[in-house]
C-alpha atoms as a PDB file:
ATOM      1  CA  UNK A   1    -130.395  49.345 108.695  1.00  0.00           C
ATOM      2  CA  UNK A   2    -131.105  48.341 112.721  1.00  0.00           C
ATOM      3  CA  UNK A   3    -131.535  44.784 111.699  1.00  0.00           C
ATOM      4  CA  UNK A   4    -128.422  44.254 109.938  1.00  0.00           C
ATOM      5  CA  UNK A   5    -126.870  46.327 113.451  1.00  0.00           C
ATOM      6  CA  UNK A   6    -128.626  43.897 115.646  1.00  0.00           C
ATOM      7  CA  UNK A   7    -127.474  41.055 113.277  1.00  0.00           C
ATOM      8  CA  UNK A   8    -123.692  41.934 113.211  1.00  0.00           C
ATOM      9  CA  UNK A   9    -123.517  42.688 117.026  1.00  0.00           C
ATOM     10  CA  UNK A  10    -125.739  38.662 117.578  1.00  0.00           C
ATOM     11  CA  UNK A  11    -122.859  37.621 115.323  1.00  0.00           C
ATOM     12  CA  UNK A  12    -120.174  39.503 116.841  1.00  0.00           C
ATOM     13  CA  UNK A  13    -121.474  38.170 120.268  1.00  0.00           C
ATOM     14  CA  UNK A  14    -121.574  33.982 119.274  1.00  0.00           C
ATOM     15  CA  UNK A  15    -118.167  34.411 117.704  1.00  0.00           C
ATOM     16  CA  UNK A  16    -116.602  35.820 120.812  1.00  0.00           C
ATOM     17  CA  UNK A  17    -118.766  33.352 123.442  1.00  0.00           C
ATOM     18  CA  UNK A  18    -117.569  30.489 120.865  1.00  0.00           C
ATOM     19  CA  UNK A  19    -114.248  31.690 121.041  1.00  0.00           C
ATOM     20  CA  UNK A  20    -114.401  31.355 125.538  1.00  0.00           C
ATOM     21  CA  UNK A  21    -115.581  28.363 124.949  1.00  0.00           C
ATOM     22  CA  UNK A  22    -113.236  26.621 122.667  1.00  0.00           C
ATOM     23  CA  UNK A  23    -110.620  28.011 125.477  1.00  0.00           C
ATOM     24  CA  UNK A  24    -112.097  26.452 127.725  1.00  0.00           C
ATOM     25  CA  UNK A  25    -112.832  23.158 126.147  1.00  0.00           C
ATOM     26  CA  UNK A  26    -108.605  23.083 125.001  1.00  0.00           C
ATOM     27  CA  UNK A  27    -107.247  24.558 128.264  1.00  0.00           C
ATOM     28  CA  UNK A  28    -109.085  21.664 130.568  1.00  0.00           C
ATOM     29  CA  UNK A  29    -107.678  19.489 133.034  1.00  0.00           C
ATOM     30  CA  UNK A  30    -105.237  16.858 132.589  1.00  0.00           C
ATOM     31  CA  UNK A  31    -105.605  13.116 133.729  1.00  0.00           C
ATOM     32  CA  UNK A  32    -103.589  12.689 136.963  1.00  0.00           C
ATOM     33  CA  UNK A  33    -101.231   9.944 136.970  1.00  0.00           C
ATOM     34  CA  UNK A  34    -101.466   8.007 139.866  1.00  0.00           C
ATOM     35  CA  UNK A  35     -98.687   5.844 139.068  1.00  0.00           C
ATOM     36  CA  UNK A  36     -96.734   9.170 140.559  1.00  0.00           C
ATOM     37  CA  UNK A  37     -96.237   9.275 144.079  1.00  0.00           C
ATOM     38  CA  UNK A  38     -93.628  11.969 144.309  1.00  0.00           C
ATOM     39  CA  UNK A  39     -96.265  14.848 146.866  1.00  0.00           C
ATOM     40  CA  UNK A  40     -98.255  12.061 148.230  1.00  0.00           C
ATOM     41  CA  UNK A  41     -97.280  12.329 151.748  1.00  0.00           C
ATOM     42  CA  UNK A  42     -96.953  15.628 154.017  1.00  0.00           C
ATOM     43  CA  UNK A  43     -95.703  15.577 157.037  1.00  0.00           C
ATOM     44  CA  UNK A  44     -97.309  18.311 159.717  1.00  0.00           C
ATOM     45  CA  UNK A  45     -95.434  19.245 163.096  1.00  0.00           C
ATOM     46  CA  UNK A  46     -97.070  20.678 166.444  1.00  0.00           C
ATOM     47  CA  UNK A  47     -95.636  21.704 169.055  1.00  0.00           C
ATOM     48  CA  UNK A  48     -97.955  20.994 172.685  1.00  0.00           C
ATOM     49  CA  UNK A  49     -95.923  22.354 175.404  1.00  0.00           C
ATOM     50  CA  UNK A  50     -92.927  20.823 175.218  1.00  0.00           C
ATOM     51  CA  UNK A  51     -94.342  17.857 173.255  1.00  0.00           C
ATOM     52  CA  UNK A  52     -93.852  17.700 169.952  1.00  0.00           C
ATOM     53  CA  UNK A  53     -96.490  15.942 167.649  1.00  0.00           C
ATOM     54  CA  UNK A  54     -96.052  14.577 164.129  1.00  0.00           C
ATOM     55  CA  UNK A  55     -98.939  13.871 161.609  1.00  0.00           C
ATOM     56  CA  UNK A  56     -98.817  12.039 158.820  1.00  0.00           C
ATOM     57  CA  UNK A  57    -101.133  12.857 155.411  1.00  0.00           C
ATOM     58  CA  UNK A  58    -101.715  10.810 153.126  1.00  0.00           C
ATOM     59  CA  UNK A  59    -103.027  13.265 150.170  1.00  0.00           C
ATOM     60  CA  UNK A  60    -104.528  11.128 148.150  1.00  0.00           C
ATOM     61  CA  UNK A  61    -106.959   9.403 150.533  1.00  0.00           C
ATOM     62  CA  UNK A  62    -106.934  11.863 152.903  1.00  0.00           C
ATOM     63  CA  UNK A  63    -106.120   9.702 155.875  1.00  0.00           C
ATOM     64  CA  UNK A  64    -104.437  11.079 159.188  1.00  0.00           C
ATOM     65  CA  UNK A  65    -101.987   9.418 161.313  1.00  0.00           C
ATOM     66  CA  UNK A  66    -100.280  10.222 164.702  1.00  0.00           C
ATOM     67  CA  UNK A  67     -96.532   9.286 164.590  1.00  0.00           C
ATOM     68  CA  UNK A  68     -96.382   8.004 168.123  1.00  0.00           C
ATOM     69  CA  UNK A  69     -93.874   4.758 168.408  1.00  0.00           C
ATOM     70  CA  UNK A  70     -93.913   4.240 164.745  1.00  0.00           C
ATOM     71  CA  UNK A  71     -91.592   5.889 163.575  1.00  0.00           C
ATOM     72  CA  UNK A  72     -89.993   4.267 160.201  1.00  0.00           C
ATOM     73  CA  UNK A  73     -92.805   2.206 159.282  1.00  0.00           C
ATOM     74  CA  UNK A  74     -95.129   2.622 156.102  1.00  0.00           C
ATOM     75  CA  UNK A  75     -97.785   4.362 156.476  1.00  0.00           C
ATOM     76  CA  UNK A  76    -100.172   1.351 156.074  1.00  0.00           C
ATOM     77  CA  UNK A  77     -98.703  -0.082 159.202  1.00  0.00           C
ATOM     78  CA  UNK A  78     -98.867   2.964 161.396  1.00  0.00           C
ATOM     79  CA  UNK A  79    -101.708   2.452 163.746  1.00  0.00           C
ATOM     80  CA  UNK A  80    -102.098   6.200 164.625  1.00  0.00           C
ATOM     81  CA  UNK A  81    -104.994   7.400 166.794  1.00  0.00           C
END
């Protein structure tokens, strides 16, 4: 009578760790489209004084650049500091 307990409650307990599982496994992450560039950028503000300062991110590479002078150029020509 204990064994077929033990039995039902080992069965009871792959079912519901398979079940996690196969949640996990379906629920997992997308591909990311890098053809997107909609969010790439971000654009950060400080205030030094009476200085403002604006930084450029570029999200994906995680580069930083100071917007001194260069103010409408891309970002690939933007010598920053």
């Amino acid at each position: 009578m204990k064994s077929k307990d033990a039995s039902q409650k080992l069965i009871f307990i792959l079912i519901g760790i398979s079940m996690v599982l196969m949640l996990l496994l379906l629920t997992g992450a997308a591909p990311v489209d890098r053809t997107s560039q909609i969010g790439r950028y971000r654009l950060t503000a400080m205030v030094r004084g009476n200085f403002p300062d604006l930084f450029v991110i570029d999200t994906a590479t995680g580069a930083v650049k100071w917007i001194g002078n260069d103010e409408g150029k891309p970002f690939e020509q933007i010598k920053g500091r």
